[in-house]
Protein backbone atom coordinates (compact mmCIF):
# COMPACT_ATOMS: atom_id res chain seq x y z
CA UNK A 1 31.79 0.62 32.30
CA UNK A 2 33.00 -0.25 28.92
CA UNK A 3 31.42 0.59 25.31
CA UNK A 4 31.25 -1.27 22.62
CA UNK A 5 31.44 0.40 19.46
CA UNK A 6 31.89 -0.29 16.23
CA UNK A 7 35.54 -0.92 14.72
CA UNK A 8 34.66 0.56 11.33
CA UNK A 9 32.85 3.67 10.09
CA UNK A 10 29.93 2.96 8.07
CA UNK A 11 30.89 3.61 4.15
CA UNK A 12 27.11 3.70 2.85
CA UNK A 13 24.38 5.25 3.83
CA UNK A 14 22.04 3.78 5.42
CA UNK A 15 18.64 2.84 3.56
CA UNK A 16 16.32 4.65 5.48
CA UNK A 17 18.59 7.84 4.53
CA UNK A 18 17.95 7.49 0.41
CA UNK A 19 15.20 9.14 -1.61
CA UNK A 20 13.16 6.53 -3.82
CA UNK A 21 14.70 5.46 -7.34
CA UNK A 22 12.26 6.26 -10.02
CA UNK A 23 11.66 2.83 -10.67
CA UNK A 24 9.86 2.47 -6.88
CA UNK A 25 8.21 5.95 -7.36
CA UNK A 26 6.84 4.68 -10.95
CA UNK A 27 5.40 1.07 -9.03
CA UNK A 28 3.74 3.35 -6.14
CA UNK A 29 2.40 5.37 -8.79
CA UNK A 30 0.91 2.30 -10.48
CA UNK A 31 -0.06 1.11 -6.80
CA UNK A 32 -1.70 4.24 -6.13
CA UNK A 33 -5.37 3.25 -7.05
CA UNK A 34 -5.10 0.08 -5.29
CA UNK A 35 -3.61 2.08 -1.76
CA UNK A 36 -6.79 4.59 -2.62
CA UNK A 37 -9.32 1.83 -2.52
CA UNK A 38 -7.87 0.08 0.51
CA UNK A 39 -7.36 3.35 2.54
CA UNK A 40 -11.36 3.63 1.93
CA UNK A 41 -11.91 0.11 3.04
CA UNK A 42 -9.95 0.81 5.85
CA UNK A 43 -11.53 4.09 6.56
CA UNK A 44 -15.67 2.51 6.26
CA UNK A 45 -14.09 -0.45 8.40
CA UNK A 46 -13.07 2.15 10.94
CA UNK A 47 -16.27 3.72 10.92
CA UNK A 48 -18.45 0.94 12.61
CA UNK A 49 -15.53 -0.10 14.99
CA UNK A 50 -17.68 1.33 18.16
CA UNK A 51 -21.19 0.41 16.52
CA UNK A 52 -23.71 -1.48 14.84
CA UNK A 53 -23.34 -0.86 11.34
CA UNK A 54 -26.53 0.77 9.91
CA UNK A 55 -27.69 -0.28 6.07
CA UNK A 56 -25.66 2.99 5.05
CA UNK A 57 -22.69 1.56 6.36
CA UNK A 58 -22.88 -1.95 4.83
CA UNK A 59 -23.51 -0.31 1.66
CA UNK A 60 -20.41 1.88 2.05
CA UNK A 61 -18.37 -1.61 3.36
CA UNK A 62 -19.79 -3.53 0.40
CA UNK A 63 -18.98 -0.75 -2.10
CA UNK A 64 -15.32 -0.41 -0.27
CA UNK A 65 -14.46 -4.14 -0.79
CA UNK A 66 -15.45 -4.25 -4.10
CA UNK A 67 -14.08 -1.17 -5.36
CA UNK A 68 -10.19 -2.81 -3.51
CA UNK A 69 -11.00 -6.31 -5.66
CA UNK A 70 -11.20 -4.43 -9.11
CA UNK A 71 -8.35 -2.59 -8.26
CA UNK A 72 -6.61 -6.04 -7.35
CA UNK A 73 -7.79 -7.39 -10.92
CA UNK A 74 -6.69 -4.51 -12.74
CA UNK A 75 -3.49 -4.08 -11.56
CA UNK A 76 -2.67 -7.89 -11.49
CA UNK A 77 -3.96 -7.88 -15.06
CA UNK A 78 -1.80 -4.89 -15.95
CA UNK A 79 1.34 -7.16 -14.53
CA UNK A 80 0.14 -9.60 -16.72
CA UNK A 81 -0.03 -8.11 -19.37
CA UNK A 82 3.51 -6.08 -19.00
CA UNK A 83 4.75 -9.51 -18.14
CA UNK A 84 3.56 -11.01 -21.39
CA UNK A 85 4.72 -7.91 -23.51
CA UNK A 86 8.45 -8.66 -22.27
């Protein structure tokens, strides 16, 4: 049985191996509301997977959704606005 192997070692490290740069850790940080809404979409989604929803539930969904689309606007208007700044 033969191997193949690679002919050179690897110089770099590879990416999964690297910490975050400040710059990604300061756009997750921006993010964060945004991943906080959806995660609560997600998780009222989630809830009714296995039944009906009740009128609790679609409130929670409808509250969910719309609490992810001003998080959307706000951060897409904070882009903007850095955007326009520069």
């Amino acid at each position: 049985m033969r191997h193949i192997v690679a002919l050179q070692a690897v110089v770099t490290a590879a990416s999964s191996d690297r910490e975050p740069t400040a710059a990604e850790l300061d756009a997750i940080e921006r993010e964060l509301p945004l991943i906080s809404a959806e995660v609560e979409l997600l998780d009222a989604e989630i809830t009714v997977l296995d039944r009906a929803p009740s009128e609790m539930d679609t409130r929670r969904i409808r509250r969910a959704r719309r609490k992810v689309l001003a998080a959307r606007r706000a951060l897409t208007n904070q882009a903007t606005a850095m955007g326009a700044s520069a």
